[in-house]
C-alpha atoms as a PDB file:
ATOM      1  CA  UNK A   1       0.000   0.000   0.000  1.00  0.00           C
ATOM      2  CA  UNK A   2       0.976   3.162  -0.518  1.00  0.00           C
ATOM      3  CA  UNK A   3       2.160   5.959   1.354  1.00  0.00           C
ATOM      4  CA  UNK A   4       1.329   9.580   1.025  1.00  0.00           C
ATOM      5  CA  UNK A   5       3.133  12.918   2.053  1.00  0.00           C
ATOM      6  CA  UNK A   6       1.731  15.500   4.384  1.00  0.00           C
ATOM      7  CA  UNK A   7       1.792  19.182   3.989  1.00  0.00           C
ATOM      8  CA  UNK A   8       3.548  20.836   6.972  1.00  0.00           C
ATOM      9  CA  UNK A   9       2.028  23.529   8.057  1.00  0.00           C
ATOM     10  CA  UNK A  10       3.162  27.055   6.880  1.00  0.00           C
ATOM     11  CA  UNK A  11       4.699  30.236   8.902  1.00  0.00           C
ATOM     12  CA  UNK A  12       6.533  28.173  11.500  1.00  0.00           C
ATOM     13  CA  UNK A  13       8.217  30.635  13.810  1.00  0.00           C
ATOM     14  CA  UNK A  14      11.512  30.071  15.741  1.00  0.00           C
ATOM     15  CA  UNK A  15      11.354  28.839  19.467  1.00  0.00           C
ATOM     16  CA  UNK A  16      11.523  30.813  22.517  1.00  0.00           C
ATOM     17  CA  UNK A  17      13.350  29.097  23.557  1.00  0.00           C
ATOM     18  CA  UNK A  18      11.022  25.822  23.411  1.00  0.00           C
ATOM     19  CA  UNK A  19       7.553  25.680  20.796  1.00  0.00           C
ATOM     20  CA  UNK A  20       5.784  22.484  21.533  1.00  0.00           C
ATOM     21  CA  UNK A  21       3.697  21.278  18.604  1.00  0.00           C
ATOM     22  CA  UNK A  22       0.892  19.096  18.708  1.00  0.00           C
ATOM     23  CA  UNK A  23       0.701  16.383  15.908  1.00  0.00           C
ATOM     24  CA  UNK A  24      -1.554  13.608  14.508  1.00  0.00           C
ATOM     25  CA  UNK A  25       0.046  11.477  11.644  1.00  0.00           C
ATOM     26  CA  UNK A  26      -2.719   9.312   9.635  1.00  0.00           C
ATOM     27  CA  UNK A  27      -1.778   5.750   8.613  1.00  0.00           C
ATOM     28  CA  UNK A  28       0.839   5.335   5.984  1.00  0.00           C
ATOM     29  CA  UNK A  29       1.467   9.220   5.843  1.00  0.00           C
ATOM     30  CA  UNK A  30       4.261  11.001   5.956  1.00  0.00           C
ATOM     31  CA  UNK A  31       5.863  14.599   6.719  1.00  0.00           C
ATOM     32  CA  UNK A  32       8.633  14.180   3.717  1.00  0.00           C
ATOM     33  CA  UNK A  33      12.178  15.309   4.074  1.00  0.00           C
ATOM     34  CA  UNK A  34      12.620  19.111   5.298  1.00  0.00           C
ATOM     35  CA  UNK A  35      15.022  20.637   8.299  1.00  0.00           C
ATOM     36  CA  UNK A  36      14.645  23.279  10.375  1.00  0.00           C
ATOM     37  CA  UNK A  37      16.430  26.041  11.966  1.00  0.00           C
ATOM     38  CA  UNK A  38      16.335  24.996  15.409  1.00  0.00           C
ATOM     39  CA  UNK A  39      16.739  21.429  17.215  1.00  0.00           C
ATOM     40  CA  UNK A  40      14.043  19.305  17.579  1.00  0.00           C
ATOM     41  CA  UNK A  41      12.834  16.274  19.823  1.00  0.00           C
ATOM     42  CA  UNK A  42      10.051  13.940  18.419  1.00  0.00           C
ATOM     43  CA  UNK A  43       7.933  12.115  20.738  1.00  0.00           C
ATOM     44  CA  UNK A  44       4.742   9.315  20.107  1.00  0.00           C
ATOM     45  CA  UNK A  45       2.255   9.939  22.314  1.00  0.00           C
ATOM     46  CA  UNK A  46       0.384   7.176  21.231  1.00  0.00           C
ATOM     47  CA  UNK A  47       1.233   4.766  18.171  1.00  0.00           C
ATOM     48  CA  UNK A  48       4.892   4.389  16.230  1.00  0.00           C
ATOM     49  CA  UNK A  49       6.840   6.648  14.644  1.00  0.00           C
ATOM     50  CA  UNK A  50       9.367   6.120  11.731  1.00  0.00           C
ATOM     51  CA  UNK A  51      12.153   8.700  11.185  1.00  0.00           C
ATOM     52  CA  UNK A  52      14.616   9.075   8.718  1.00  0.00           C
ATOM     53  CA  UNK A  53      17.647  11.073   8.595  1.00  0.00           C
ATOM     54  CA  UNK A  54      20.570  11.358   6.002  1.00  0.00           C
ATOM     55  CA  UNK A  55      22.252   8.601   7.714  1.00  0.00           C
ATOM     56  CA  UNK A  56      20.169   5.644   8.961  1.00  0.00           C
ATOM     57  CA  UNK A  57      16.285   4.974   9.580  1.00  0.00           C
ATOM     58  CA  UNK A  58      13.958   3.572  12.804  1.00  0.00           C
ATOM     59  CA  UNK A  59      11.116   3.244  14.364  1.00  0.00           C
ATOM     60  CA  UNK A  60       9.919   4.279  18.206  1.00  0.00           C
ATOM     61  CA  UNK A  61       7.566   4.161  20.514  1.00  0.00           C
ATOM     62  CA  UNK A  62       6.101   6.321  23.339  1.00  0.00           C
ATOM     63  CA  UNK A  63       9.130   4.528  25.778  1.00  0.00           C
ATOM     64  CA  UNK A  64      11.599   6.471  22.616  1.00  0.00           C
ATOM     65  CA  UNK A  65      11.793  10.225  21.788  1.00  0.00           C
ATOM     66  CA  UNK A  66      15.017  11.013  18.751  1.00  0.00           C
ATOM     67  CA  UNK A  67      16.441  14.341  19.113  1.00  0.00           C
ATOM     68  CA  UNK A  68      17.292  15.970  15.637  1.00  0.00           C
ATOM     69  CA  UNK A  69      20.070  18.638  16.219  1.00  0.00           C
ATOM     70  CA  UNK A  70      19.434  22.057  13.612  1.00  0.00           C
ATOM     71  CA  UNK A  71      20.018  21.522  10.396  1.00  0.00           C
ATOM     72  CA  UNK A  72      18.751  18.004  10.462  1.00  0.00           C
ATOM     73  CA  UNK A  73      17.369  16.430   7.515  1.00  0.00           C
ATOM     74  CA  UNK A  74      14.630  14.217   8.246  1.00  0.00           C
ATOM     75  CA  UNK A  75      11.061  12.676   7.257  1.00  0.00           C
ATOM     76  CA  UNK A  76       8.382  11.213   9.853  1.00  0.00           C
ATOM     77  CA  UNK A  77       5.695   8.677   9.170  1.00  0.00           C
ATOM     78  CA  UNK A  78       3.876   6.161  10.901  1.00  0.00           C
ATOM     79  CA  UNK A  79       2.598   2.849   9.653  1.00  0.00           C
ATOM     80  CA  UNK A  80      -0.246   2.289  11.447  1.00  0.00           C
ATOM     81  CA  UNK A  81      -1.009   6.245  12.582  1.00  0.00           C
ATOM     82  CA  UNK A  82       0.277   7.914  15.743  1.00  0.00           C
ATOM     83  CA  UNK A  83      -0.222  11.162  18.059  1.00  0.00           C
ATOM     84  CA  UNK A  84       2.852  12.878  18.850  1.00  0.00           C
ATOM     85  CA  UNK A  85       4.600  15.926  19.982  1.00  0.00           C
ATOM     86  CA  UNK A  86       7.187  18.105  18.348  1.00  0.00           C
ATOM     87  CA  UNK A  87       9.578  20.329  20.767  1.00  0.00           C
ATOM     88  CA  UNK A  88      11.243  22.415  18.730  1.00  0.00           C
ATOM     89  CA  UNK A  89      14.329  24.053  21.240  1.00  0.00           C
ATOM     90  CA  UNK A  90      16.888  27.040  20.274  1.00  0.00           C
ATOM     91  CA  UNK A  91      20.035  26.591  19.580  1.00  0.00           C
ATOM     92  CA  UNK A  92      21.365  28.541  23.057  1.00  0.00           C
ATOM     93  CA  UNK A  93      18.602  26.322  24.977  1.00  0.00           C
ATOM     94  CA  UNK A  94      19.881  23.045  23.735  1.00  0.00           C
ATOM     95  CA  UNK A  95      23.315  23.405  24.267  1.00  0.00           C
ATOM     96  CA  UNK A  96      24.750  20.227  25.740  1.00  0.00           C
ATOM     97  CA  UNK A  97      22.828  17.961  23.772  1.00  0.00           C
ATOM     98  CA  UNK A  98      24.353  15.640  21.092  1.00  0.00           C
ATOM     99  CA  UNK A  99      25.373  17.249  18.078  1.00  0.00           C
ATOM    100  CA  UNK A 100      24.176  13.779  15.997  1.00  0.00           C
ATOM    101  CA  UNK A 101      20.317  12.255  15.738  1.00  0.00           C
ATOM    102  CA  UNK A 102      19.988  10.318  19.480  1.00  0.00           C
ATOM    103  CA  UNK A 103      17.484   7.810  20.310  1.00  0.00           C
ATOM    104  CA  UNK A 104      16.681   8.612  24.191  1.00  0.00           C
ATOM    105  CA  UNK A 105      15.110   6.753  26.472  1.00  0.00           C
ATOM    106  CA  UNK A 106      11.502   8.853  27.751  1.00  0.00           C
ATOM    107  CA  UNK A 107      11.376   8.551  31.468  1.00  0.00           C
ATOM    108  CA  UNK A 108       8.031   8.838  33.033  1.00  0.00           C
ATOM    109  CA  UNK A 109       8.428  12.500  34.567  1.00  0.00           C
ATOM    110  CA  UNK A 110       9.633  13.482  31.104  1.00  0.00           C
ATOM    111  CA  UNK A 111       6.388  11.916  29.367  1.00  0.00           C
ATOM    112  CA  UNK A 112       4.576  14.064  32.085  1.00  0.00           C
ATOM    113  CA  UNK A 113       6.259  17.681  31.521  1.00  0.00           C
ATOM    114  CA  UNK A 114       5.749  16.960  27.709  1.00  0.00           C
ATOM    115  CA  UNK A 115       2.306  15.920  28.470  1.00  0.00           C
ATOM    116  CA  UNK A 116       1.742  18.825  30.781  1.00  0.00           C
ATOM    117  CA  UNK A 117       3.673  21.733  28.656  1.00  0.00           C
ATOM    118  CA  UNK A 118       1.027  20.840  25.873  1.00  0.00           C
ATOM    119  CA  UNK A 119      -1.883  21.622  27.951  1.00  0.00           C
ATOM    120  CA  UNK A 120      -0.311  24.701  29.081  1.00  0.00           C
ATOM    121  CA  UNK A 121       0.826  25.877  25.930  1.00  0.00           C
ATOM    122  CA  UNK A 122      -0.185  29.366  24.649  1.00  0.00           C
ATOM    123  CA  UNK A 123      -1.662  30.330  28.210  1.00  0.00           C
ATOM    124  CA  UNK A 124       0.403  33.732  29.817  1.00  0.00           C
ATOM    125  CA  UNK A 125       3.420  32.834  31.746  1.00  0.00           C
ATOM    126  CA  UNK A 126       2.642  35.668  34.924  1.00  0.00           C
ATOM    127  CA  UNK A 127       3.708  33.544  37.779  1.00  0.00           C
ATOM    128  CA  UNK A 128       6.603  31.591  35.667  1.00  0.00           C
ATOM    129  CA  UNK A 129       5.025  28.095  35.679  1.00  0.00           C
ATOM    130  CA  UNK A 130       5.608  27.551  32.005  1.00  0.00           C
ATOM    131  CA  UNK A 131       9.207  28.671  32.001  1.00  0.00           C
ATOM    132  CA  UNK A 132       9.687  26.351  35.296  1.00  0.00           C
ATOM    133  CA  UNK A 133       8.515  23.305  33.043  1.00  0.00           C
ATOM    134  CA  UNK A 134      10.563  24.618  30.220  1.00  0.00           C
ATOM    135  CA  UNK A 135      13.693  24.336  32.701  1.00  0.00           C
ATOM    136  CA  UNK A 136      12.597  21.114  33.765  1.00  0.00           C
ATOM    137  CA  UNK A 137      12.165  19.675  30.349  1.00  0.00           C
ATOM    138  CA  UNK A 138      15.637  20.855  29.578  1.00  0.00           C
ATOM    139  CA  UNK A 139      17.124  19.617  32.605  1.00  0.00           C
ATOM    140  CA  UNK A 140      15.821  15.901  31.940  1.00  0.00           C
ATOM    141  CA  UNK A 141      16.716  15.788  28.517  1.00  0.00           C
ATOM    142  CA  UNK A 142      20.574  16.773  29.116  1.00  0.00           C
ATOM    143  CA  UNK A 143      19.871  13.750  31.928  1.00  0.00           C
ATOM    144  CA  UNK A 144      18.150  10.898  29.737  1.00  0.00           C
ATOM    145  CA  UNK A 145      19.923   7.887  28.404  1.00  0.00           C
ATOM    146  CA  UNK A 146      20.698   7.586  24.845  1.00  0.00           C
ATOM    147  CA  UNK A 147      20.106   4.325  23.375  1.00  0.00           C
ATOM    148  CA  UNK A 148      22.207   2.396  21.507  1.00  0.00           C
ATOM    149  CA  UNK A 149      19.600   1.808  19.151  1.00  0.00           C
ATOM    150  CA  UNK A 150      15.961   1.652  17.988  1.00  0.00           C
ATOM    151  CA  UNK A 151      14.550  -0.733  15.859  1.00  0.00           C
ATOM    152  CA  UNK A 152      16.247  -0.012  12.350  1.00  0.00           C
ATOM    153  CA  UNK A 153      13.957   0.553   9.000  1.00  0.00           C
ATOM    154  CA  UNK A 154      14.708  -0.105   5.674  1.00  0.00           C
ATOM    155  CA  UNK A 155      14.909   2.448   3.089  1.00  0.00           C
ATOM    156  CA  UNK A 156      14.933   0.085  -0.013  1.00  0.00           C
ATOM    157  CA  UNK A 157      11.650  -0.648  -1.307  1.00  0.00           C
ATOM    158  CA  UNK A 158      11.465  -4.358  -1.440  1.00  0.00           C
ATOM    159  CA  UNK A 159      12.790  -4.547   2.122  1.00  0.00           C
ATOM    160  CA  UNK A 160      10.235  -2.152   3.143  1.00  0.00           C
ATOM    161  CA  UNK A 161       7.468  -4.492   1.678  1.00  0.00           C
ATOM    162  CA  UNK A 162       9.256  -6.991   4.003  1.00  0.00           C
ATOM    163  CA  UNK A 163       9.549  -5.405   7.252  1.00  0.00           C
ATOM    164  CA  UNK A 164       6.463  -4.275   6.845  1.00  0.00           C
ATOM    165  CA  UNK A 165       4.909  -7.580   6.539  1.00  0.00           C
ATOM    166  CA  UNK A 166       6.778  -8.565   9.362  1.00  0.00           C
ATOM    167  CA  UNK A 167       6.082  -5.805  11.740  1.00  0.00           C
ATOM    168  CA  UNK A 168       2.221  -6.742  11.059  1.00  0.00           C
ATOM    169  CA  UNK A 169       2.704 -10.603  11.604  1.00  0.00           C
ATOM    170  CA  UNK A 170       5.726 -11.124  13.958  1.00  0.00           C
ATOM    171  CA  UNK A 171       4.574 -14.535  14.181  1.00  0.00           C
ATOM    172  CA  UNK A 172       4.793 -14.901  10.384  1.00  0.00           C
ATOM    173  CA  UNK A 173       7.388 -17.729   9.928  1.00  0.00           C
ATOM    174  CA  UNK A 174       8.604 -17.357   6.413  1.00  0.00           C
ATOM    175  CA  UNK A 175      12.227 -17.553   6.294  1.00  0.00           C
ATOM    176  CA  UNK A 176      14.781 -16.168   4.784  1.00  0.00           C
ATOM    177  CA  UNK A 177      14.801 -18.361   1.601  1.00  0.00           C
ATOM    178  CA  UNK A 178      10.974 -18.088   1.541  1.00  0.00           C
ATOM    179  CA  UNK A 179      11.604 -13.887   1.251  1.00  0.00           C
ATOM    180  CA  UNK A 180      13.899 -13.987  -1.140  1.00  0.00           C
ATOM    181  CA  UNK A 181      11.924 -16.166  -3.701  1.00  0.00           C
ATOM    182  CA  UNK A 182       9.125 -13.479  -2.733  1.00  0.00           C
ATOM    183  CA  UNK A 183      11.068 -10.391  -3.560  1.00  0.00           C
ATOM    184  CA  UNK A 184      12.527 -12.051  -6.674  1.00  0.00           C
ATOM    185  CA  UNK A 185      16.562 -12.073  -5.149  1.00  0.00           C
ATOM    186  CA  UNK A 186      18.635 -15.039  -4.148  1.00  0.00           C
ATOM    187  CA  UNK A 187      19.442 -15.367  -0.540  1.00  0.00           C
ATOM    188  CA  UNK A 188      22.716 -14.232  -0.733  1.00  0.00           C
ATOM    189  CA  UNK A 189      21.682 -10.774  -2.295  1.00  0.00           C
ATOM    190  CA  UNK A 190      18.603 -10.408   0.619  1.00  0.00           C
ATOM    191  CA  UNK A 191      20.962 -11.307   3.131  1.00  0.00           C
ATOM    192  CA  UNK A 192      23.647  -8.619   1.659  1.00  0.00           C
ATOM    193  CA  UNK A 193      21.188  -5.846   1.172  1.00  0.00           C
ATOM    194  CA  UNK A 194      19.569  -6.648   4.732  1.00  0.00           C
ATOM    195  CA  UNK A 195      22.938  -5.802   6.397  1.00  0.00           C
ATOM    196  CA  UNK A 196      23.679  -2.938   3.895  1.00  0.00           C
ATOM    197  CA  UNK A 197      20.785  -1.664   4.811  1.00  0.00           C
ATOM    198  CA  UNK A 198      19.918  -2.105   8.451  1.00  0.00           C
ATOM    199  CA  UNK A 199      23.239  -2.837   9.718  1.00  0.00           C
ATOM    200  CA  UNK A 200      22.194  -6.073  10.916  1.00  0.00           C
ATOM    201  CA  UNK A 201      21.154  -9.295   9.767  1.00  0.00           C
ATOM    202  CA  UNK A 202      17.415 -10.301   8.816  1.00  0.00           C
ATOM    203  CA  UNK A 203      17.421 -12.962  11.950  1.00  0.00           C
ATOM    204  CA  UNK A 204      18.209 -10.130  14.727  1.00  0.00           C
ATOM    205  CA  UNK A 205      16.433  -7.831  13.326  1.00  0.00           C
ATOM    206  CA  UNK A 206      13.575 -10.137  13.572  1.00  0.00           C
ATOM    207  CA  UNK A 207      14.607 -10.825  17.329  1.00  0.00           C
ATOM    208  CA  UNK A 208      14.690  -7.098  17.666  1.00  0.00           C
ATOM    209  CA  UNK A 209      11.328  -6.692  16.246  1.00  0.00           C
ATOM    210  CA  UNK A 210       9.947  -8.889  18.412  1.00  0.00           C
ATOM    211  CA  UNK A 211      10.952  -7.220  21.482  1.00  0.00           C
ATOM    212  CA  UNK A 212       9.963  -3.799  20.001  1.00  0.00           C
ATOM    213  CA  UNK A 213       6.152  -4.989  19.118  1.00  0.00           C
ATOM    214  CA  UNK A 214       6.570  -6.807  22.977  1.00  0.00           C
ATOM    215  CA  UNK A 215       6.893  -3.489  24.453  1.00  0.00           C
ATOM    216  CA  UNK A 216       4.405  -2.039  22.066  1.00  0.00           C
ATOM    217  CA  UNK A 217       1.802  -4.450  23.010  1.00  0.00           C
ATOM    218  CA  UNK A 218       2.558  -4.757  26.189  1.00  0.00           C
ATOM    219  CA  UNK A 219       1.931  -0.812  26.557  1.00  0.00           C
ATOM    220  CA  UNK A 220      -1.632  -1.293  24.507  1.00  0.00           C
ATOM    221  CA  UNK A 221      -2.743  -3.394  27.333  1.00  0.00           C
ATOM    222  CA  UNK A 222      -2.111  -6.870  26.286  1.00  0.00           C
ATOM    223  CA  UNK A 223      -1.489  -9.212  28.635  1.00  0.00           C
ATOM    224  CA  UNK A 224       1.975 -11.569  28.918  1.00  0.00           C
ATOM    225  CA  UNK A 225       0.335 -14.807  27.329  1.00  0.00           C
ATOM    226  CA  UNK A 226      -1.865 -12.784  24.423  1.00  0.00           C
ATOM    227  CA  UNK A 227       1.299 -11.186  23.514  1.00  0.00           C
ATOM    228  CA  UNK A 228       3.238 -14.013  23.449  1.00  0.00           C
ATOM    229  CA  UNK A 229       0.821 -15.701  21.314  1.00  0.00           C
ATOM    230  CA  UNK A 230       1.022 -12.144  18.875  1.00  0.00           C
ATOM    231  CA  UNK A 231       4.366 -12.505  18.463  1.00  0.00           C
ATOM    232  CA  UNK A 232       4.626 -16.314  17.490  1.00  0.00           C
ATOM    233  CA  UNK A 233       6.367 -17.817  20.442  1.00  0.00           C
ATOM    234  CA  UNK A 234       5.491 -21.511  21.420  1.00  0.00           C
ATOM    235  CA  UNK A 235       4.549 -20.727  25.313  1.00  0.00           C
ATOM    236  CA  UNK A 236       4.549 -17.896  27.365  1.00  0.00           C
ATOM    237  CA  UNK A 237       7.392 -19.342  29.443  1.00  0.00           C
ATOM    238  CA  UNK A 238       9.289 -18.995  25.874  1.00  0.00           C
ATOM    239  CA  UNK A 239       8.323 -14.712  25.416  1.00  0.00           C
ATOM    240  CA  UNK A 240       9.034 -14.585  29.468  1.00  0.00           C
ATOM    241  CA  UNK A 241      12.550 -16.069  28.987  1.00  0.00           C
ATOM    242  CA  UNK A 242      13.690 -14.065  25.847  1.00  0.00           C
ATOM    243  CA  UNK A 243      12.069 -10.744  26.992  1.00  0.00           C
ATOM    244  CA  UNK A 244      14.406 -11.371  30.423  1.00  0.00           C
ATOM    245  CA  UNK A 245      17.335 -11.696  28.596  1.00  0.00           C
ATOM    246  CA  UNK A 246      17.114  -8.642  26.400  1.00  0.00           C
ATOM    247  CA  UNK A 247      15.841  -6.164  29.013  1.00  0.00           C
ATOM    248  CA  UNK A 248      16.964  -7.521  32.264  1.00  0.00           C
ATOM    249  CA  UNK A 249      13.981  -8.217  33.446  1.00  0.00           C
ATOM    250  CA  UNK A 250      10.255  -9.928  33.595  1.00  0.00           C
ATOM    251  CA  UNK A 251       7.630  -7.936  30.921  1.00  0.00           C
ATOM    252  CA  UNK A 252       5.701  -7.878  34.149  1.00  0.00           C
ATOM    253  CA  UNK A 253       8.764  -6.241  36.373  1.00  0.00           C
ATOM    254  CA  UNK A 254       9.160  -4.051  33.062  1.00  0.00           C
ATOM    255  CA  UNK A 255       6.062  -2.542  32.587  1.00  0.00           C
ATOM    256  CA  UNK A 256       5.986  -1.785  36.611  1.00  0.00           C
ATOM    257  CA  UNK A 257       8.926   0.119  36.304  1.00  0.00           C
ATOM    258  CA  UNK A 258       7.944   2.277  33.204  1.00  0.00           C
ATOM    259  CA  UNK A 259       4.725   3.373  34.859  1.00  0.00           C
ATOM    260  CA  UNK A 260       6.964   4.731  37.476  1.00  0.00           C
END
């Protein structure tokens, strides 16, 4: 299916020194590639985001926020539609932030001040609430934990039409030589282009995905077993086991600790 561009919005002023920007992507749309002036930090409310840069491509969710330094060139979609917030930030205000595109890790008190600076947003500052949350914002961003990664995206077509298919049936249990007869490549080429690409091979990536859609899920409200069961695992023993050894702990421990 196809995906369609979205018009951003003209007579976008600079930050003083944060603009928060409230944002609904459709399904399969897309803001396409464009930079900006200032730095900015995307966030998913609700739903997953995918963003592309010059350099490499990914997909988050509401536990993820990427920070795009100025000058950034980047496009934002989201495959199944998602809510999400834009801070844009000044140059002065984000000093001390990485000078590259960073996938953070979105505490809980930093989901709240986003939360909360969007409901306060263009009401008067007289008793210096909103600059107080604009401080605090700042302060937890030069304090959150950059992650090694997110889950990487293709920008090829026929390994979009792959991932894709994957992301919407983890469980799907094709394999490799099954894909490559699909996309009309040998093996060898898929598993080149893959790591090309993504920067890792077709079976982690898979493993990765399956931890991504895990937290995903998990967040929607699924329980343990239903979401083992999504993602294709033979028992929920199985989903408890691998989750544990990727995160460090239980999905049960995990999602505890991320509602703080």
């Amino acid at each position: 299916m196809t995906w369609l561009p979205i018009t951003r919005p003209p007579g976008l002023l600079s930050p003083a020194p944060i603009t928060l920007r409230v944002q609904t992507i459709p399904a399969r749309r897309y803001f396409p590639d464009h930079s900006h002036p200032w730095n900015q930090l995307v966030y998913a409310v609700s739903g997953v985001l995918t963003i592309s840069t010059g350099a490499e491509s990914f997909v988050i969710t509401p536990d993820q926020a990427v920070w795009l330094p100025t000058g950034t060139n980047h496009r934002v979609g989201s495959l199944h539609g998602a809510e999400f917030r834009s801070l844009w930030i000044e140059d002065e205000a984000g000093s001390g932030l990485p000078p590259t595109p960073t996938v953070f890790r979105v505490p809980p008190l930093l989901q709240a001040l986003i939360v909360e600076a969007a409901q306060i947003d263009g009401q008067g500052d007289e008793d210096g609430y909103a600059g107080r949350i604009t401080a605090l914002i700042l302060d937890q961003l030069r304090r959150a934990h950059a992650l090694p990664a997110a889950l990487p995206w293709p920008r090829h077509e026929s390994l979009i039409r792959l991932c894709e298919a994957l992301y919407l049936d983890p469980a799907d249990t094709r394999s490799p030589q099954d894909w490559a007869q699909d996309l009309g490549m040998s093996p060898r080429t898929l598993a080149r282009r893959f790591e090309t690409d993504l920067g890792i091979s077709l079976r982690s990536w898979r493993r990765r995905l399956r931890l991504f859609r895990s937290v995903e899920l998990l967040g929607g409200g699924l329980g343990v077993t239903q979401v083992a069961m999504e993602l294709g695992y033979g028992s929920t023993s199985a989903f408890i086991h691998a989750f544990r050894m990727e995160m460090g702990s239980s999905p049960q421990a995990y999602m505890r600790k991320r509602a703080g």
